[in-house]
Protein backbone atom coordinates (compact mmCIF):
# COMPACT_ATOMS: atom_id res chain seq x y z
CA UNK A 1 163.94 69.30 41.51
CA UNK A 2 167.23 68.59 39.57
CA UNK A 3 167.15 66.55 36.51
CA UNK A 4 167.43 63.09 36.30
CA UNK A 5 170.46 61.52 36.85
CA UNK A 6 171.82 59.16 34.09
CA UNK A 7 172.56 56.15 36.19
CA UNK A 8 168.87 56.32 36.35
CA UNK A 9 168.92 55.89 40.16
CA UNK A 10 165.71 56.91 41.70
CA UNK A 11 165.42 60.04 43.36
CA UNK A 12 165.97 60.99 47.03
CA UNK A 13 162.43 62.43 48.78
CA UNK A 14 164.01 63.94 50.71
CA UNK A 15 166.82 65.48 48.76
CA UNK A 16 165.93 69.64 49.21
CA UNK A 17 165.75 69.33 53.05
CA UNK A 18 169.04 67.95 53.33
CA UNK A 19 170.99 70.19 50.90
CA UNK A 20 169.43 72.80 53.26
CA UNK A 21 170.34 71.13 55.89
CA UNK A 22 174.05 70.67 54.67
CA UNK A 23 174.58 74.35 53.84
CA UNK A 24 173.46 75.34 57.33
CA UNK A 25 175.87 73.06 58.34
CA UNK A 26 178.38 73.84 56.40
CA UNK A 27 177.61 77.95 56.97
CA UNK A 28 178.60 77.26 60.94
CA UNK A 29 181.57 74.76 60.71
CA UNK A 30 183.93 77.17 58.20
CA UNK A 31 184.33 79.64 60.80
CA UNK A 32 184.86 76.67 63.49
CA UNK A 33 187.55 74.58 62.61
CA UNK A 34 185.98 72.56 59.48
CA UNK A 35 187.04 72.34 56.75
CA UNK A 36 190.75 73.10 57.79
CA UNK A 37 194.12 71.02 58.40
CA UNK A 38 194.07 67.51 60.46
CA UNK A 39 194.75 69.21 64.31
CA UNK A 40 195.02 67.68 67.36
CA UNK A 41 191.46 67.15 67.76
CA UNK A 42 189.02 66.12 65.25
CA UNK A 43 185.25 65.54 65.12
CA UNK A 44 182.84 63.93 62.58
CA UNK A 45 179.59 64.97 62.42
CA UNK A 46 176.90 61.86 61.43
CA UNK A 47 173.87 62.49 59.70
CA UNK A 48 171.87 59.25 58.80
CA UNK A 49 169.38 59.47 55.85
CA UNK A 50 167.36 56.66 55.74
CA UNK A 51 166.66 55.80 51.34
CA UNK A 52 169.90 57.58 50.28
CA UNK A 53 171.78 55.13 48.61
CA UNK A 54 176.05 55.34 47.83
CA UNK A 55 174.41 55.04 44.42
CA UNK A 56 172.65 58.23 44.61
CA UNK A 57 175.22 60.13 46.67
CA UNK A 58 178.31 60.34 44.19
CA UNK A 59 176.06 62.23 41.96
CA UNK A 60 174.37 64.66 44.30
CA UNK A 61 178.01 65.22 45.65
CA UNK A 62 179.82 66.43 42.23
CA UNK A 63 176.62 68.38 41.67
CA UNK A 64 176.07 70.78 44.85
CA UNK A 65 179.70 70.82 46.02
CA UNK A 66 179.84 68.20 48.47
CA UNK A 67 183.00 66.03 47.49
CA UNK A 68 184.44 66.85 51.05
CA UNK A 69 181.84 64.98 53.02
CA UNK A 70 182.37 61.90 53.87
CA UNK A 71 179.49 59.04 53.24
CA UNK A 72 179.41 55.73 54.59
CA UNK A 73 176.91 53.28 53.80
CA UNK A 74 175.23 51.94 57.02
CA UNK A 75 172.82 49.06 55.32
CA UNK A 76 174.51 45.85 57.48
CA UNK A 77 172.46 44.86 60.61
CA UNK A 78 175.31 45.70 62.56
CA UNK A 79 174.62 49.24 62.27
CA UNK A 80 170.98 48.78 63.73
CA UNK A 81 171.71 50.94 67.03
CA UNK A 82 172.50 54.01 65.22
CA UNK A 83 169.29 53.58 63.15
CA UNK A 84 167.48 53.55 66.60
CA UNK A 85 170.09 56.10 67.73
CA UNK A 86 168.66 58.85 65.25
CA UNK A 87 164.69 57.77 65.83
CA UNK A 88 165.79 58.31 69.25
CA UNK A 89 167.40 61.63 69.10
CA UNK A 90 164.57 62.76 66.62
CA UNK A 91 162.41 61.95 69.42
CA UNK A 92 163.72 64.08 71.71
CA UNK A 93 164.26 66.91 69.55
CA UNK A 94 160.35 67.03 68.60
CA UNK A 95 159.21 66.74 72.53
CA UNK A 96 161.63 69.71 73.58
CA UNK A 97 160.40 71.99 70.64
CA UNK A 98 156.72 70.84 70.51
CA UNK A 99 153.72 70.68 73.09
CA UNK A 100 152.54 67.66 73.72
CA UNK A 101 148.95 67.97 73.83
CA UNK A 102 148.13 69.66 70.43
CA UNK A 103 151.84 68.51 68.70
CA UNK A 104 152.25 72.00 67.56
CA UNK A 105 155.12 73.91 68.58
CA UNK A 106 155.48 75.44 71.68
CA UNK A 107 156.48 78.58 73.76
CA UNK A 108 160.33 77.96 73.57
CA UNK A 109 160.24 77.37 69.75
CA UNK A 110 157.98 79.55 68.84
CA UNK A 111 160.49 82.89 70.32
CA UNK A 112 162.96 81.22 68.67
CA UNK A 113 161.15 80.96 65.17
CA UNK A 114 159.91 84.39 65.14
CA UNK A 115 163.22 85.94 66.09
CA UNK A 116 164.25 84.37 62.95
CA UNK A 117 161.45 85.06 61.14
CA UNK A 118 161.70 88.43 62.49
CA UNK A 119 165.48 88.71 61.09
CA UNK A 120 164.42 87.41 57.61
CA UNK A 121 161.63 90.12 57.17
CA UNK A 122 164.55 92.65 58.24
CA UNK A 123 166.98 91.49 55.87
CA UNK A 124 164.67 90.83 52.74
CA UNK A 125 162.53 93.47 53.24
CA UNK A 126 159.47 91.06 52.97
CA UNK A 127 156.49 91.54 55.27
CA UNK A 128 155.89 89.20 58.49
CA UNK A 129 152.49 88.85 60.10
CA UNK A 130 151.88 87.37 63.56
CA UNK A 131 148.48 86.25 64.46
CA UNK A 132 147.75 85.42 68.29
CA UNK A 133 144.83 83.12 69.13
CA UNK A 134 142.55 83.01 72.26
CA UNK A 135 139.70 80.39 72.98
CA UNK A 136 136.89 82.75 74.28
CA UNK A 137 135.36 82.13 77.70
CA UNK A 138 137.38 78.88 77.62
CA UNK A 139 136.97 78.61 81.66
CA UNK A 140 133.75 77.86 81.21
CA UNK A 141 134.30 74.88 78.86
CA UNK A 142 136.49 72.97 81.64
CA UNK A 143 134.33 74.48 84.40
CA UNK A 144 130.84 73.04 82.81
CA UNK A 145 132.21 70.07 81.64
CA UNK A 146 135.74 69.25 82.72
CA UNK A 147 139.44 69.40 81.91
CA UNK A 148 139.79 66.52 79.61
CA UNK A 149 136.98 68.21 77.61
CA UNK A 150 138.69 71.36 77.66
CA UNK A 151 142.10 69.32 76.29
CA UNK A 152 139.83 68.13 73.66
CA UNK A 153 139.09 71.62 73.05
CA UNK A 154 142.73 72.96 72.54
CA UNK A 155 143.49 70.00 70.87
CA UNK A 156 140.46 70.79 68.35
CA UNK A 157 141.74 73.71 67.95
CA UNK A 158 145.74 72.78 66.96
CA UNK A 159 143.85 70.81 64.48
CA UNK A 160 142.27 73.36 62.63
CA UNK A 161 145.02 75.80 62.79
CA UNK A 162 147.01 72.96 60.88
CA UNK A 163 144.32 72.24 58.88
CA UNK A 164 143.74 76.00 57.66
CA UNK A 165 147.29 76.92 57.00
CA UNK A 166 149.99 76.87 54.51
CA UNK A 167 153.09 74.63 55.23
CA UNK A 168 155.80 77.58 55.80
CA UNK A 169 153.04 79.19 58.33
CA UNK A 170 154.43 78.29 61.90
CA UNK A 171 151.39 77.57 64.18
CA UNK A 172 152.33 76.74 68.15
CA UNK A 173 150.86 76.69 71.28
CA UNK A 174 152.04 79.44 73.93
CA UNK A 175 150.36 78.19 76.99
CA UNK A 176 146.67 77.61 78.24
CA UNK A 177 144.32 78.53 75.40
CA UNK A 178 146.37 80.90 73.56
CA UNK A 179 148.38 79.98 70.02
CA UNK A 180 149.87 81.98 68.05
CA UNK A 181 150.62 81.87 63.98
CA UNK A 182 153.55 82.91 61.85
CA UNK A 183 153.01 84.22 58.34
CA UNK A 184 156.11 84.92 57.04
CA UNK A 185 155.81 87.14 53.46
CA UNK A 186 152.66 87.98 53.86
CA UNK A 187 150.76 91.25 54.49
CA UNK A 188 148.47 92.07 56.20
CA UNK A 189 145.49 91.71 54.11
CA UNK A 190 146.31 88.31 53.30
CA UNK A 191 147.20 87.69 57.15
CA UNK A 192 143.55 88.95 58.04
CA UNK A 193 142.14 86.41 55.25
CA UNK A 194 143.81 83.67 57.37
CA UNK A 195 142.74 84.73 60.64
CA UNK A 196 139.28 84.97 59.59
CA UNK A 197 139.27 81.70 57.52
CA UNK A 198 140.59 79.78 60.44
CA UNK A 199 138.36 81.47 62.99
CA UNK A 200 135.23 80.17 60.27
CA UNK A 201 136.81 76.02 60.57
CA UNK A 202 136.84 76.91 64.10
CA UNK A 203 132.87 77.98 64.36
CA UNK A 204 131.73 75.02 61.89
CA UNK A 205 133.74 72.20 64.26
CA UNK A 206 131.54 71.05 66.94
CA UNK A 207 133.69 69.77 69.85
CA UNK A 208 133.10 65.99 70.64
CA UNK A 209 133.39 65.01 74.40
CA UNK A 210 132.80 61.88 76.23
CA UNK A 211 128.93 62.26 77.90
CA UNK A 212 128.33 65.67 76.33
CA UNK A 213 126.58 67.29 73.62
CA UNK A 214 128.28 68.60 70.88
CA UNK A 215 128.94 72.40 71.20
CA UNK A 216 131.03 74.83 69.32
CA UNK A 217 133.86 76.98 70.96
CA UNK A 218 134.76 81.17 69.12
CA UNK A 219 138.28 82.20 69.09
CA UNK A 220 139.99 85.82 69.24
CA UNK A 221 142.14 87.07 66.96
CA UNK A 222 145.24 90.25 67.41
CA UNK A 223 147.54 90.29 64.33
CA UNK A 224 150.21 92.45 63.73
CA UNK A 225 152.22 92.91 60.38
CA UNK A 226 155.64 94.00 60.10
CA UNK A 227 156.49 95.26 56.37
CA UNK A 228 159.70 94.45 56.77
CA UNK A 229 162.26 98.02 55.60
CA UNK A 230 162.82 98.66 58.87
CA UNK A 231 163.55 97.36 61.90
CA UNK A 232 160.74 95.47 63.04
CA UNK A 233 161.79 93.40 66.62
CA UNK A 234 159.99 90.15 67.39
CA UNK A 235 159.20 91.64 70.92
CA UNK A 236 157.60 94.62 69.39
CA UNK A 237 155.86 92.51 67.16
CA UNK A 238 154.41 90.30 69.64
CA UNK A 239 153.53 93.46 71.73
CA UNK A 240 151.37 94.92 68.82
CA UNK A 241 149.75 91.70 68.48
CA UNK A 242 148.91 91.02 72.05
CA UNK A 243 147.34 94.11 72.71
CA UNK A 244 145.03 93.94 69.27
CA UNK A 245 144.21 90.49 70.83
CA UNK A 246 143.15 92.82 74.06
CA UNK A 247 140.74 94.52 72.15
CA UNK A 248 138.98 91.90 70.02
CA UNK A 249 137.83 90.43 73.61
CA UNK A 250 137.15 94.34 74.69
CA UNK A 251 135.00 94.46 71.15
CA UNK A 252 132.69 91.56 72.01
CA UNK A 253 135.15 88.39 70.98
CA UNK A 254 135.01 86.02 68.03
CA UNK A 255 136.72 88.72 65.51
CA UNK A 256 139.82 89.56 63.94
CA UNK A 257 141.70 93.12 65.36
CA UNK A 258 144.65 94.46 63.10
CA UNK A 259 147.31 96.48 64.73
CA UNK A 260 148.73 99.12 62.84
CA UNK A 261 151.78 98.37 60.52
CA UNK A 262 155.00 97.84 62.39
CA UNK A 263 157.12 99.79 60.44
CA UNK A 264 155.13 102.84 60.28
CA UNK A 265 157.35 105.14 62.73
CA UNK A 266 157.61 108.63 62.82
CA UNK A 267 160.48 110.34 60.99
CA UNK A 268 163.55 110.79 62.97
CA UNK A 269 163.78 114.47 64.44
CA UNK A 270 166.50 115.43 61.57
CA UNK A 271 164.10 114.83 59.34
CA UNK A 272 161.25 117.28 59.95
CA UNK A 273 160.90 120.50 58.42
CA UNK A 274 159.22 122.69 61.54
CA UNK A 275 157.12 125.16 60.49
CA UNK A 276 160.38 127.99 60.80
CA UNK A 277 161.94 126.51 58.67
CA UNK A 278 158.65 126.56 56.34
CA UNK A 279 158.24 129.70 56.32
CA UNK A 280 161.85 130.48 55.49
CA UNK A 281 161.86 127.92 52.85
CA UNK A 282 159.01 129.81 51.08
CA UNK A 283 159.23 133.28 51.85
CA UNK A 284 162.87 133.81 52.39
CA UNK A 285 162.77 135.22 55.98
């Protein structure tokens, strides 16, 4: 966090997300009309952060190159409907990214944040693990003692993945009773350390339902680890992944299966030294 300011002003929470936030921003307007010269059409973009004060802003402005946004202060009550404007929008944004049941994401975000995640690892050359959960024999949990036990269940489980995780790890829901976790820089040792450390919270939780007696639920476990120096697509990832997940149920269920590493490929053709070429190599004919 930045020094101090000497106006002595106190300083913003939530000051890292939104200079992250702002270069984003700022990354997709340049090549889209912004910053440029006044045109026949014009757009300002709003972005309300609640605690910032115009006390705080001039400062945080001069210091991370921000002297061509434009703040207004918004602290008069007549500004209250764009105060329940953004809750509202906020809202929305969290419902169409995140399931409902469990809160964590879901299916539409989750292909989204692993593409990315995907990207990053490609990029950087950092590894990227991908951990897919299953509830084991789950059927029989809403078949013995109903469906609202069995949300219980998946909610239960949501909870621990949170719980058990660190806070750049992206944990959703994909549908039914599977989940899925993102690790992103970390290998696969580590990776398997997680897996097995959440599958433990899972085993020591007993699930509490209206009218029945506390039981406890196993979980499944396929994770795949791309290192990253090569090309590594989410798809392929999630392929890898899914079919370890295949054969910790084949393997008798409530275990962690590894896929092999990603990136280990075979050499392109070009590449190979056949055994002619050997023997020329070495003997000369």
């Amino acid at each position: 966090m930045p020094a101090k300011p000497a106006t002595d002003a106190p300083a913003w929470a939530h000051e890292s997300e939104l200079l992250a936030e702002l270069d984003t921003l700022r990354a997709l307007l340049d090549g889209n009309g912004c910053p440029g010269d006044q045109g026949a059409d014009m757009l300002g973009v709003l972005r309300l952060c609640p605690g910032l004060s115009m006390e705080r802003w001039p400062e945080l402005a001069a210091r991370h190159g921000l002297r061509d946004w434009l703040a207004v202060p918004l602290a008069g009550a007549e500004f209250t409907f764009l105060a329940r404007l953004q809750q509202v929008l906020t809202e929305l944004a969290f419902q169409t990214e995140h399931d409902a049941l469990t809160g964590l994401y879901n299916r539409r975000a989750f292909d989204a944040l692993l593409a990315r995640e995907a990207e990053r690892a490609r990029r950087s050359g950092a590894p990227l693990s991908l951990a897919l959960f299953d509830l084991d024999d789950f059927k029989a949990v809403n078949d013995t003692h109903g469906h609202p036990c069995g949300d219980a269940v998946l909610a239960a489980l949501g909870r621990v993945l949170l719980g058990s995780t660190r806070s750049y790890d992206v944990a959703a829901r994909l549908g039914g009773e599977e989940f899925a976790l993102v690790m992103p820089e970390t290998g696969l040792v580590k990776a398997r350390a997680i897996a097995e450390r959440i599958l433990g919270a899972l085993r020591a939780t007993p699930m509490a339902c209206a009218g029945v007696a506390p039981f406890r639920v196993t979980c499944s476990v396929g994770l795949a680890c791309a290192k990253g120096r090569d090309d590594a697509p989410a798809p392929d990832l999630y392929a890898l992944a899914d079919k370890a997940l295949y054969q910790a149920k084949a393997q008798g269920k409530d275990r962690v299966v590894a896929a092999p590493l990603a990136d280990i490929r075979p050499p392109r053709r070009e590449s190979l030294v056949v055994s002619s070429e050997k023997k020329f190599l070495f003997t000369g004919s």
